[in-house]
PDB file of N, CA and C in Angstrom:
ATOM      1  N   UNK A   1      47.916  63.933 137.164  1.00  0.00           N
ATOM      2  CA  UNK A   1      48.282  62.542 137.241  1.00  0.00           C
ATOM      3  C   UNK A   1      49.773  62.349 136.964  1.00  0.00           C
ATOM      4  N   UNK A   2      50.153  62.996 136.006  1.00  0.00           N
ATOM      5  CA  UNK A   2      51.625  63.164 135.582  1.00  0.00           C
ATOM      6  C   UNK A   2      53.194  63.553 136.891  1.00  0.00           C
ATOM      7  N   UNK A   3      52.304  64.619 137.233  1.00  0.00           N
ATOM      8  CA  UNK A   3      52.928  65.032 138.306  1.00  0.00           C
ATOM      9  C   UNK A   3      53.109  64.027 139.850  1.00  0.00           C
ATOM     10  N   UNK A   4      51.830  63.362 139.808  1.00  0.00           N
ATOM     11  CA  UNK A   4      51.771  62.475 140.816  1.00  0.00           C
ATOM     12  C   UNK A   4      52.659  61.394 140.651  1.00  0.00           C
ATOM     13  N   UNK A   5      53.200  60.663 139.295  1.00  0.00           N
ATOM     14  CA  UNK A   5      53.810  59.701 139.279  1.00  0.00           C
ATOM     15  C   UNK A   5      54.984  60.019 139.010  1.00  0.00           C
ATOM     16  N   UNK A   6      55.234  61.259 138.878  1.00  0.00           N
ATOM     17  CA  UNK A   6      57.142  62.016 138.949  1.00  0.00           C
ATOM     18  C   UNK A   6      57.179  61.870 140.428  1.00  0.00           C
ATOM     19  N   UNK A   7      56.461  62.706 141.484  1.00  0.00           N
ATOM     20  CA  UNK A   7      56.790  62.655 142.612  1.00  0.00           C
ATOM     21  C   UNK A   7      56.856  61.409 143.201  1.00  0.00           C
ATOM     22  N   UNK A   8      56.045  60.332 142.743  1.00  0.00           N
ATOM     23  CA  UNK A   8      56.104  58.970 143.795  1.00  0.00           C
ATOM     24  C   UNK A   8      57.401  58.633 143.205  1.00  0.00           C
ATOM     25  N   UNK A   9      58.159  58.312 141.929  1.00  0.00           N
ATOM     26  CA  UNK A   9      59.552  58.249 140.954  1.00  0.00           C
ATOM     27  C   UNK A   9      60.355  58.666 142.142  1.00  0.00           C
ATOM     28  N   UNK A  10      60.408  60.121 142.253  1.00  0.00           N
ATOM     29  CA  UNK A  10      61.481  60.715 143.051  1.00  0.00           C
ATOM     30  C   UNK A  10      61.370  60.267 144.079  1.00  0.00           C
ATOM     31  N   UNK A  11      60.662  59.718 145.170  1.00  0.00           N
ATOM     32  CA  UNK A  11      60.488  59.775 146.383  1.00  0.00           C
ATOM     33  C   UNK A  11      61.095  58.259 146.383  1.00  0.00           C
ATOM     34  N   UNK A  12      60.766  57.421 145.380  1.00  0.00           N
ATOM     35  CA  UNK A  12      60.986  55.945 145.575  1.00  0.00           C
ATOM     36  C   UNK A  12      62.743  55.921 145.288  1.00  0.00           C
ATOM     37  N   UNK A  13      63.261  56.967 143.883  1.00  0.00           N
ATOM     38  CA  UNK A  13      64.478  57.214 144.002  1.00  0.00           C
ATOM     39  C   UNK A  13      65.311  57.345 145.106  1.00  0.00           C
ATOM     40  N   UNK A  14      65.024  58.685 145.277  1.00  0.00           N
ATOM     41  CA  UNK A  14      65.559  58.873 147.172  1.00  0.00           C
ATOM     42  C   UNK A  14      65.796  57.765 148.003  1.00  0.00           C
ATOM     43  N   UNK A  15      64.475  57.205 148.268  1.00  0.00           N
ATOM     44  CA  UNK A  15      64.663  56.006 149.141  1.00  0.00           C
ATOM     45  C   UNK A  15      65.488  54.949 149.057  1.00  0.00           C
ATOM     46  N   UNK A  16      65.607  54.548 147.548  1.00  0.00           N
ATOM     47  CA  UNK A  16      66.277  53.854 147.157  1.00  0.00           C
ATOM     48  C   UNK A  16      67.854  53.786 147.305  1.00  0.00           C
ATOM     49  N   UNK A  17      68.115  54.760 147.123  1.00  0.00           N
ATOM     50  CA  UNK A  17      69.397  55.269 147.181  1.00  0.00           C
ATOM     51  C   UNK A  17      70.574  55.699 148.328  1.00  0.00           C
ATOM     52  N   UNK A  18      69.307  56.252 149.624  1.00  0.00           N
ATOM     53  CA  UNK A  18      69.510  56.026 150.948  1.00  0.00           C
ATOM     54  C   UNK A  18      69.238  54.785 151.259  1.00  0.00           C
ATOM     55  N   UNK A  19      68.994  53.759 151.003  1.00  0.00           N
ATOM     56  CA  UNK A  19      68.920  52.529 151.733  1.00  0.00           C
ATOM     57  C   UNK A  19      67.527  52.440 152.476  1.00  0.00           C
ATOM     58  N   UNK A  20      66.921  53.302 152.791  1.00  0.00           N
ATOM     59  CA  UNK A  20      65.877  53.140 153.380  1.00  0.00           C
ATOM     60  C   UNK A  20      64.532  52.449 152.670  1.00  0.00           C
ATOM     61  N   UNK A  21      64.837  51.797 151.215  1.00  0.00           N
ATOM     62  CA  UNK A  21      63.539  51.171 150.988  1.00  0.00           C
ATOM     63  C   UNK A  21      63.482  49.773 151.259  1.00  0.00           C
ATOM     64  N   UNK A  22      62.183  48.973 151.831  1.00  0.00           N
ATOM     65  CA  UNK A  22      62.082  48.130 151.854  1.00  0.00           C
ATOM     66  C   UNK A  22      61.054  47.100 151.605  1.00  0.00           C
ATOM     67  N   UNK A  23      61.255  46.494 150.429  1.00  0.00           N
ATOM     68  CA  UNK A  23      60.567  46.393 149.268  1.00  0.00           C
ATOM     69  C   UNK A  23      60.003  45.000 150.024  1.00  0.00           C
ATOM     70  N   UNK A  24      58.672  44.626 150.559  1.00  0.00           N
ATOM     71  CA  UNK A  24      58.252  43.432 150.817  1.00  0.00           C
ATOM     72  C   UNK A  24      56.544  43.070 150.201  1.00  0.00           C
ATOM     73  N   UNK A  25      56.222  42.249 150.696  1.00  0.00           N
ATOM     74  CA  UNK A  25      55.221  41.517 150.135  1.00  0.00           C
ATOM     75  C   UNK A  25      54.418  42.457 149.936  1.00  0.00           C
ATOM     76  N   UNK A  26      52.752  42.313 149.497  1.00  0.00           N
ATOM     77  CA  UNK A  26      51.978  42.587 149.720  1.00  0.00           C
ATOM     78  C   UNK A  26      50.610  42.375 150.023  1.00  0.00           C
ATOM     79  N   UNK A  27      50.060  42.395 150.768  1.00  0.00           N
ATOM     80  CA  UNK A  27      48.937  41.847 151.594  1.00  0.00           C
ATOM     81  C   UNK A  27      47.413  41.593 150.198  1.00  0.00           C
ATOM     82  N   UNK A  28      47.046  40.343 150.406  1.00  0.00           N
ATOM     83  CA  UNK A  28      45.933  39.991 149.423  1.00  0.00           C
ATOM     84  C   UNK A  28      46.705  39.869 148.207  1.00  0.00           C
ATOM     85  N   UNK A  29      47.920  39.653 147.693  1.00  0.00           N
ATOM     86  CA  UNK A  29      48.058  38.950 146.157  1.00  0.00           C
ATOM     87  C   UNK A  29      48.900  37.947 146.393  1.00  0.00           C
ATOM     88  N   UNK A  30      48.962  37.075 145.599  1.00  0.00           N
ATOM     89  CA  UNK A  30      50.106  35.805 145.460  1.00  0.00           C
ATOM     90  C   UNK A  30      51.003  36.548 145.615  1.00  0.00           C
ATOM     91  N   UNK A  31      52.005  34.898 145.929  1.00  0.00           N
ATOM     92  CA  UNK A  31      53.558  35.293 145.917  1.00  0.00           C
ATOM     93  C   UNK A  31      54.171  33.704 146.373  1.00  0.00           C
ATOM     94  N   UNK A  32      55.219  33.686 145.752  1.00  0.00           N
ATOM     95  CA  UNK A  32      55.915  32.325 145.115  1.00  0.00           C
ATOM     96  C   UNK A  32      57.233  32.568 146.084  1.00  0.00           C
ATOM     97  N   UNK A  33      57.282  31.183 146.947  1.00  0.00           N
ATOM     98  CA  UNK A  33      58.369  30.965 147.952  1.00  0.00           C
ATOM     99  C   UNK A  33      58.579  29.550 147.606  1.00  0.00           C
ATOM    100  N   UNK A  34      60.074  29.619 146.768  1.00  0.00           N
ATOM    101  CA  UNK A  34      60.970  28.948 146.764  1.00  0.00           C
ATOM    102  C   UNK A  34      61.971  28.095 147.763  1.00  0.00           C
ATOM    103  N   UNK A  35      61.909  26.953 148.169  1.00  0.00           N
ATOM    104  CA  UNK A  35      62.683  26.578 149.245  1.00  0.00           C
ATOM    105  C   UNK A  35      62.564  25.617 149.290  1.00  0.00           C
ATOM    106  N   UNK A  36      62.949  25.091 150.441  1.00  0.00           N
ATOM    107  CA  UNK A  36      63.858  23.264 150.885  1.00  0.00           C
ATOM    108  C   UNK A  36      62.808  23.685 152.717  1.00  0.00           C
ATOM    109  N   UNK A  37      62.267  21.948 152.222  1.00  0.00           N
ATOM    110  CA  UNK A  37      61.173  21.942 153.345  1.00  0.00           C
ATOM    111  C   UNK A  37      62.067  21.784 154.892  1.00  0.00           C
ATOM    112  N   UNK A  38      62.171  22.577 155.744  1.00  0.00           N
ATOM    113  CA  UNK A  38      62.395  21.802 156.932  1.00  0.00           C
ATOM    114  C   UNK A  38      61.663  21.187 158.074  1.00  0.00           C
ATOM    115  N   UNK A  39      60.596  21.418 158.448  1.00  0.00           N
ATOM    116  CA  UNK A  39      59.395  19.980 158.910  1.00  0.00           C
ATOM    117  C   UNK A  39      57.990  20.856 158.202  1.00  0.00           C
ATOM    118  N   UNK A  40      56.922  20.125 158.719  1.00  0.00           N
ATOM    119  CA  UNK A  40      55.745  19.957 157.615  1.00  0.00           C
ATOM    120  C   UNK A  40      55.185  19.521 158.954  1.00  0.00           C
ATOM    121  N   UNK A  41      53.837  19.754 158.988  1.00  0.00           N
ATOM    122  CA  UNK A  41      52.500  19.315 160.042  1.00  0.00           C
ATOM    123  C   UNK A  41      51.755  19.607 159.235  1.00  0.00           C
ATOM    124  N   UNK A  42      50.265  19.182 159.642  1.00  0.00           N
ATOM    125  CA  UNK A  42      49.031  19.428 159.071  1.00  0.00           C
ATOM    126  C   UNK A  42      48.177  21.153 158.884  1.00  0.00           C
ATOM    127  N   UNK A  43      49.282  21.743 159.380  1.00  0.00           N
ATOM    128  CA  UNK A  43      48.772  23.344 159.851  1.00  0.00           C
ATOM    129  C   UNK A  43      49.767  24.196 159.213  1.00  0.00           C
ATOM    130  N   UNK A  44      50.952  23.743 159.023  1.00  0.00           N
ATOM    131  CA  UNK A  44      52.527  24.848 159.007  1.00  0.00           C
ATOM    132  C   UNK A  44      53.406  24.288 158.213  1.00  0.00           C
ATOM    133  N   UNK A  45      54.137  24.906 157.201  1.00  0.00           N
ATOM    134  CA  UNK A  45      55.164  24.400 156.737  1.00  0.00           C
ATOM    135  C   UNK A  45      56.290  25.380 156.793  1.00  0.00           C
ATOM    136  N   UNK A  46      57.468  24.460 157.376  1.00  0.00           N
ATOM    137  CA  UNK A  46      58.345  25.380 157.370  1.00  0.00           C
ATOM    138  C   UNK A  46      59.741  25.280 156.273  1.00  0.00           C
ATOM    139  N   UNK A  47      60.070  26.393 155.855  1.00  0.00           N
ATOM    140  CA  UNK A  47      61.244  25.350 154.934  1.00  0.00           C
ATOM    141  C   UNK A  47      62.433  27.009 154.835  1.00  0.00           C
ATOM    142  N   UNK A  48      63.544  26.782 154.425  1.00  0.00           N
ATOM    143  CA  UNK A  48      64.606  27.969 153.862  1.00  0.00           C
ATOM    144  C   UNK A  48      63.961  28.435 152.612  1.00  0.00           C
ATOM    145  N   UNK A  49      64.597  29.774 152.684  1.00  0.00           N
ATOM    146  CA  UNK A  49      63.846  29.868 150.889  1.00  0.00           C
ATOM    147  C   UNK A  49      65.464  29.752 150.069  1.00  0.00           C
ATOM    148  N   UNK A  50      65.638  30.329 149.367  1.00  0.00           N
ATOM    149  CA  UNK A  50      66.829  30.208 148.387  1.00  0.00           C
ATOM    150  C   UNK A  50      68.066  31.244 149.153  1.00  0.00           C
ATOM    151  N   UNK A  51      67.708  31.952 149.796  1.00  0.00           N
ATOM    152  CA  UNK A  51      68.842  32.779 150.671  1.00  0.00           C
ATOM    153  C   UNK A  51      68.622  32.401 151.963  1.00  0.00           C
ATOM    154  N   UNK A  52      68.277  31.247 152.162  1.00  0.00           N
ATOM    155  CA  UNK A  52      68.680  30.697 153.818  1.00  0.00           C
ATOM    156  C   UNK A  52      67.905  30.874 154.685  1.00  0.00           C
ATOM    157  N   UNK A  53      66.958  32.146 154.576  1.00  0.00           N
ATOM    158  CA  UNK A  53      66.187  32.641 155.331  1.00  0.00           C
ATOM    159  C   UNK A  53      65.156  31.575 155.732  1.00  0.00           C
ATOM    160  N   UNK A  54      64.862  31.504 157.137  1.00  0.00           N
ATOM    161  CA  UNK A  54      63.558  30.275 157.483  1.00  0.00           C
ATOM    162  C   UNK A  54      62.144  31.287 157.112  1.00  0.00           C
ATOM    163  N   UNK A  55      61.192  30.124 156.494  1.00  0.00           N
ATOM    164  CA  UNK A  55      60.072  30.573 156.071  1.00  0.00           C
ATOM    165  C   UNK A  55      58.815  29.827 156.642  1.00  0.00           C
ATOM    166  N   UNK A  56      57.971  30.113 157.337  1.00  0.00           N
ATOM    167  CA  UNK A  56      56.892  29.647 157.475  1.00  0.00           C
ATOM    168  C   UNK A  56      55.181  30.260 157.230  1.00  0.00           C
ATOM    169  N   UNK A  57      54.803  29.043 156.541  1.00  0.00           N
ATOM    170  CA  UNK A  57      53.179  29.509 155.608  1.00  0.00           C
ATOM    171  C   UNK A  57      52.020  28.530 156.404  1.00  0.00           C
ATOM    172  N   UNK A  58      51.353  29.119 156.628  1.00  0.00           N
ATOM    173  CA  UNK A  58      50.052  28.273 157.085  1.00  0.00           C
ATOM    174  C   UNK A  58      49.567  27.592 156.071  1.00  0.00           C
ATOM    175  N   UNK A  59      49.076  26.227 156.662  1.00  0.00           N
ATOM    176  CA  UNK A  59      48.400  25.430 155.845  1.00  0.00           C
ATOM    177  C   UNK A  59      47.233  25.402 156.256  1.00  0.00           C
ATOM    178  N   UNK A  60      45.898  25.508 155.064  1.00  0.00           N
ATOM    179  CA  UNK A  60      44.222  25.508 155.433  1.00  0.00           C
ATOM    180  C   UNK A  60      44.139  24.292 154.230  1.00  0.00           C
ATOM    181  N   UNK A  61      42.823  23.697 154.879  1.00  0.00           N
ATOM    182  CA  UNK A  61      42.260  23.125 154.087  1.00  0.00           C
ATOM    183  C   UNK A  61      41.924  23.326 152.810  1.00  0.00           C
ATOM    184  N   UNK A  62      41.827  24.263 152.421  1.00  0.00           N
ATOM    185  CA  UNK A  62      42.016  24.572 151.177  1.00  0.00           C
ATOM    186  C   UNK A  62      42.902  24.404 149.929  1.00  0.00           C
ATOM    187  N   UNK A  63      44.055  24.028 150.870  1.00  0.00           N
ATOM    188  CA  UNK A  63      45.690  24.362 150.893  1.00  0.00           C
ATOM    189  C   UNK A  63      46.051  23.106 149.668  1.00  0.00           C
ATOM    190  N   UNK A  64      46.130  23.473 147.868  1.00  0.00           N
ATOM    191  CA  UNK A  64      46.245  22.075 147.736  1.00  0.00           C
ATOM    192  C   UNK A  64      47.881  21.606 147.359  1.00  0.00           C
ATOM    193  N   UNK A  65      48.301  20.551 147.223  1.00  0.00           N
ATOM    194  CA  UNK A  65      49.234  20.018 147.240  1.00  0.00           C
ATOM    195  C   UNK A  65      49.413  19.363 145.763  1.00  0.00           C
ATOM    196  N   UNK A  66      50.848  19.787 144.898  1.00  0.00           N
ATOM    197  CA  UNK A  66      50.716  19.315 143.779  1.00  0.00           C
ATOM    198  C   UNK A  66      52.027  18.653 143.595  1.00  0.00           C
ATOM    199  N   UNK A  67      51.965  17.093 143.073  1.00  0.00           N
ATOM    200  CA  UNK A  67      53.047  16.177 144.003  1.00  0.00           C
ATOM    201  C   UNK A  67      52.935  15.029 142.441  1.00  0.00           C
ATOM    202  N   UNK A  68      53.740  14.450 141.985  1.00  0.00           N
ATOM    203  CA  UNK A  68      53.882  13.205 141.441  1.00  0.00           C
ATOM    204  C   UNK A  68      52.502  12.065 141.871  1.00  0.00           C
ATOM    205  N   UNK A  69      52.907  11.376 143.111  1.00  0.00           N
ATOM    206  CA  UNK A  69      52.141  11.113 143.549  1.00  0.00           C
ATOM    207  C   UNK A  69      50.988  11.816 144.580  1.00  0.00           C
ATOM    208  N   UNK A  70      50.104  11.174 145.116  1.00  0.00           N
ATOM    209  CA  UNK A  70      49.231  11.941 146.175  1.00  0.00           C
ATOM    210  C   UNK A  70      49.782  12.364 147.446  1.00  0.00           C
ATOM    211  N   UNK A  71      50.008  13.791 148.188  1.00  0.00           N
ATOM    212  CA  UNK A  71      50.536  13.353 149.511  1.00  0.00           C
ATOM    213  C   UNK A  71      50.105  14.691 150.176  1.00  0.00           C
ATOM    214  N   UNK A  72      50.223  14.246 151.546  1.00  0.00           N
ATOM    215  CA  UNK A  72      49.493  15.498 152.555  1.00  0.00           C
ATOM    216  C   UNK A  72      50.819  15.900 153.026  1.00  0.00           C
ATOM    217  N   UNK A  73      50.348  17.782 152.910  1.00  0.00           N
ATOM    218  CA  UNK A  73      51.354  18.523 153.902  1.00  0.00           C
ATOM    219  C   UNK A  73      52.329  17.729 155.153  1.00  0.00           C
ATOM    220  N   UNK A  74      51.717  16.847 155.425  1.00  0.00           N
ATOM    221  CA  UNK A  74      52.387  16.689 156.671  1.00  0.00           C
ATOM    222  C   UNK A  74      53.381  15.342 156.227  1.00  0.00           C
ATOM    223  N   UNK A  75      53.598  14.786 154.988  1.00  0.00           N
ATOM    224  CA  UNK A  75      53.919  13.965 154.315  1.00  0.00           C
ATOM    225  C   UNK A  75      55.282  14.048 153.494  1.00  0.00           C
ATOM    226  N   UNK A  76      54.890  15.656 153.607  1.00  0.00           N
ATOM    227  CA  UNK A  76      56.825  16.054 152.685  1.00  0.00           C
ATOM    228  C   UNK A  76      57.506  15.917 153.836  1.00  0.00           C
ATOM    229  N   UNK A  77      58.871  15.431 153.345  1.00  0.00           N
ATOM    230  CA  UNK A  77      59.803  15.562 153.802  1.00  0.00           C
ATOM    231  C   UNK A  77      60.774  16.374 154.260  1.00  0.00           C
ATOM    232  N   UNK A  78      61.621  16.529 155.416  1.00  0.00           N
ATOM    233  CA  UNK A  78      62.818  17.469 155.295  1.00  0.00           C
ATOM    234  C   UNK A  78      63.562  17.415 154.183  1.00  0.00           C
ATOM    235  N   UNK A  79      64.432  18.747 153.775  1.00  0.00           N
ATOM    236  CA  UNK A  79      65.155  18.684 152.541  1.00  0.00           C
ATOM    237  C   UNK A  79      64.725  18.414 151.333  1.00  0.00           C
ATOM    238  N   UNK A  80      63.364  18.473 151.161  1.00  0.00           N
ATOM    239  CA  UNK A  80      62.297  18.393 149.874  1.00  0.00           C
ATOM    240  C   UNK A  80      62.213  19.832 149.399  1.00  0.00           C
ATOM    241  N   UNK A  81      62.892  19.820 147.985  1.00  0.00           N
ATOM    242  CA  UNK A  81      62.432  21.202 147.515  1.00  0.00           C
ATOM    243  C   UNK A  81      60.898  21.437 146.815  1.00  0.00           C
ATOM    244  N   UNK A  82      60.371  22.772 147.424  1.00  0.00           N
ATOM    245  CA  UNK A  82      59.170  23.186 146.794  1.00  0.00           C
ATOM    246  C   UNK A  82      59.215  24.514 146.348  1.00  0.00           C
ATOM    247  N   UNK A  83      58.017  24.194 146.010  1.00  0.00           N
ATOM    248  CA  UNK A  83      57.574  26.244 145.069  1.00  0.00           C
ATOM    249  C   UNK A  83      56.258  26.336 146.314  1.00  0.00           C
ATOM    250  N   UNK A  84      56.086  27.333 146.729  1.00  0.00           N
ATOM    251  CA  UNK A  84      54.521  27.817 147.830  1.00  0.00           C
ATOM    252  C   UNK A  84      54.330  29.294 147.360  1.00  0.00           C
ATOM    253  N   UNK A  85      52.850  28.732 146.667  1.00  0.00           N
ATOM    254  CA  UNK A  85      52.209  29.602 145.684  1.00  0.00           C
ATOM    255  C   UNK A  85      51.053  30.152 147.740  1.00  0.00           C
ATOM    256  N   UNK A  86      51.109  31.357 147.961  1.00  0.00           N
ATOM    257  CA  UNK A  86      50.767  31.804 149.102  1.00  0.00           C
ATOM    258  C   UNK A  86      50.172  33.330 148.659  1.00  0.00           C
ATOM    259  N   UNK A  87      49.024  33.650 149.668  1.00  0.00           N
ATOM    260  CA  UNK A  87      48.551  34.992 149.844  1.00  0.00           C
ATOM    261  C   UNK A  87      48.812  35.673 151.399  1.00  0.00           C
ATOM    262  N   UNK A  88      49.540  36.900 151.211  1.00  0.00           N
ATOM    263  CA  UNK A  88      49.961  37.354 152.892  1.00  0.00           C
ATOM    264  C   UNK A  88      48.889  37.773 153.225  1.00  0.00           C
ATOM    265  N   UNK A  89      48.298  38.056 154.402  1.00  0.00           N
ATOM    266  CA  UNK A  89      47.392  39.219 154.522  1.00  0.00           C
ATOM    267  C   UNK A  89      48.238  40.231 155.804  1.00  0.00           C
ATOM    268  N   UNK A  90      47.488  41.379 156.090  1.00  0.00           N
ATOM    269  CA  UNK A  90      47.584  42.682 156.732  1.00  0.00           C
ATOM    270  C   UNK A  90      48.677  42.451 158.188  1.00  0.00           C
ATOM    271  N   UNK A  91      48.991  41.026 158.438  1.00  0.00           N
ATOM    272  CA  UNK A  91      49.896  40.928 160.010  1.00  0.00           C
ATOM    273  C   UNK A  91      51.047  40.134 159.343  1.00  0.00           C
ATOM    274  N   UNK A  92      51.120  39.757 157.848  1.00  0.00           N
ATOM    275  CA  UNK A  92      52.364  39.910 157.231  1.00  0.00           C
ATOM    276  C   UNK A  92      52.042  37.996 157.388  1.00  0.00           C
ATOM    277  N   UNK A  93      51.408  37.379 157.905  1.00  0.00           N
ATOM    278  CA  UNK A  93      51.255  36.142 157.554  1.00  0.00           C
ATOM    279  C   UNK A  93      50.953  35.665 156.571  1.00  0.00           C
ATOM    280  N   UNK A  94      51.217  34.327 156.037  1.00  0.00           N
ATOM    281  CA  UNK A  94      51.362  33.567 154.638  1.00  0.00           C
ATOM    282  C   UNK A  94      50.898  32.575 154.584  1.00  0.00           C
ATOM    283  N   UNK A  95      49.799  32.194 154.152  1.00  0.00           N
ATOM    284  CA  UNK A  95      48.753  31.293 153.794  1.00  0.00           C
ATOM    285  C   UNK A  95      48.930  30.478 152.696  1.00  0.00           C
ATOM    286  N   UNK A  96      49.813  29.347 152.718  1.00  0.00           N
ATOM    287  CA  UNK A  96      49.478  28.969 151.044  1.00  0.00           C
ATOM    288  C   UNK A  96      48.531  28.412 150.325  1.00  0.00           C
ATOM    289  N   UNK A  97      48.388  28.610 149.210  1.00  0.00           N
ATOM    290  CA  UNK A  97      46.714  27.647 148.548  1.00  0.00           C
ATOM    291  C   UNK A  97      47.382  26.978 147.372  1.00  0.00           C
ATOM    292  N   UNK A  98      48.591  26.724 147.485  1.00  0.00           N
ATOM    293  CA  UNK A  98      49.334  25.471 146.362  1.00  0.00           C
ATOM    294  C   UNK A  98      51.125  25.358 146.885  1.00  0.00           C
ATOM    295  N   UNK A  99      51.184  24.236 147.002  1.00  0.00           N
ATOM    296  CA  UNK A  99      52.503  23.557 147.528  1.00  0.00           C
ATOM    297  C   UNK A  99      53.065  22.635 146.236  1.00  0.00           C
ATOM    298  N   UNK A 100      53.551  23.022 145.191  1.00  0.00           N
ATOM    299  CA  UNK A 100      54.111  22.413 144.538  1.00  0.00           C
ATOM    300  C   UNK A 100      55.706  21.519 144.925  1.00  0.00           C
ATOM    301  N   UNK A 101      55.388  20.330 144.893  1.00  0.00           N
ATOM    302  CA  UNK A 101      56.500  19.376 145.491  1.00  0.00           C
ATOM    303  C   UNK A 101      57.280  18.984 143.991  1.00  0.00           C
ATOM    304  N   UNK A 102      59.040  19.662 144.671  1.00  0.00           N
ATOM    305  CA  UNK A 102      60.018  18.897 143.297  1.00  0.00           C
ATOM    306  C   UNK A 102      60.503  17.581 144.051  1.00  0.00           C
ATOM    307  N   UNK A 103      61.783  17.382 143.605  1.00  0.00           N
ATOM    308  CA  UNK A 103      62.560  16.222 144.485  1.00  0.00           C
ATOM    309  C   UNK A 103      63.391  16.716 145.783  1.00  0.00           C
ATOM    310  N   UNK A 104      63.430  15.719 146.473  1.00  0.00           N
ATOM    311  CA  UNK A 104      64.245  16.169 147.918  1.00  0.00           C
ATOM    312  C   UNK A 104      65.844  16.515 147.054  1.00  0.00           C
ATOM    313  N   UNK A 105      66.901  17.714 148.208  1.00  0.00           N
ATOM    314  CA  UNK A 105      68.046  17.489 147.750  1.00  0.00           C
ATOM    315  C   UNK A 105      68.844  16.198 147.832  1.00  0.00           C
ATOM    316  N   UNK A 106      69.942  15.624 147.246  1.00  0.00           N
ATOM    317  CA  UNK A 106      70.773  14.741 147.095  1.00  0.00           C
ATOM    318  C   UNK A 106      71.485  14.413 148.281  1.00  0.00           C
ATOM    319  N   UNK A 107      71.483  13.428 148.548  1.00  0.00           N
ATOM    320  CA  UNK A 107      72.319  12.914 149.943  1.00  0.00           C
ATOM    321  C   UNK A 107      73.888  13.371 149.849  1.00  0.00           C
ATOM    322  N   UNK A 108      74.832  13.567 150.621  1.00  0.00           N
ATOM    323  CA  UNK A 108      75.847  13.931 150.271  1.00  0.00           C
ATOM    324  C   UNK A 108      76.556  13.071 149.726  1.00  0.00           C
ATOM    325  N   UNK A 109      77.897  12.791 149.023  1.00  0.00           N
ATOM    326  CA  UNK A 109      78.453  11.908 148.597  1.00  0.00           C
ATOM    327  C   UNK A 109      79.376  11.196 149.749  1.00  0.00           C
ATOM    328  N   UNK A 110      79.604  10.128 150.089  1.00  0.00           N
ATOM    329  CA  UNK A 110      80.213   9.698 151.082  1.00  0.00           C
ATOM    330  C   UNK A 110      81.322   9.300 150.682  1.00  0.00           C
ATOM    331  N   UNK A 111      82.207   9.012 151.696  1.00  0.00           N
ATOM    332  CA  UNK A 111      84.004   8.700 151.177  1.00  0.00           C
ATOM    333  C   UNK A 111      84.324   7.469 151.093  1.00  0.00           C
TER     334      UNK A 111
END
């Protein structure tokens, strides 16, 4: 057993070090996506996460929404920041089963 977890060490070292690792989700556990909504339907939400990157998670009925007031997926706004508590499965898709809603960002300041 010892030996097995030196070699996976080294191998993850290596990789690491060449650039070749690439550390992503994993299929069947949570995982928390941070971001600014950019549109919302009853099925899909799409939003940036914190490095810009566009993100989109399926919405199921299941899917619940945790908000100040009451409101449906399709109800947030653009530029609304959230947390999307999501499970990937095996084709790398993202399902969320909690949409925590903060406040939209700030309008810009005008001159």
């Amino acid at each position: 057993m010892v030996k097995r977890a030196i070699g996976l060490m080294v191998c993850l070292a290596v990789m690491l070090m060449s650039g070749q690792a690439s550390l992503s989700a994993h299929p069947g556990h949570s995982h928390k996506v941070l971001g600014t909504v950019t549109s919302a339907t009853p099925d899909r939400l799409s939003l940036k996460d914190r490095d810009g990157k566009p993100v989109t998670v399926q919405v199921t009925k299941d899917t619940r929404v945790k908000a100040t007031a009451p409101l449906k997926v399709e109800d947030i706004k653009p530029g609304t920041r959230v947390v999307v508590t999501a499970t990937m499965d095996k084709d790398s898709a993202m399902t969320a089963t909690l949409i925590e809603v903060g406040a939209a960002d700030a309008a810009p300041a005008s001159k």
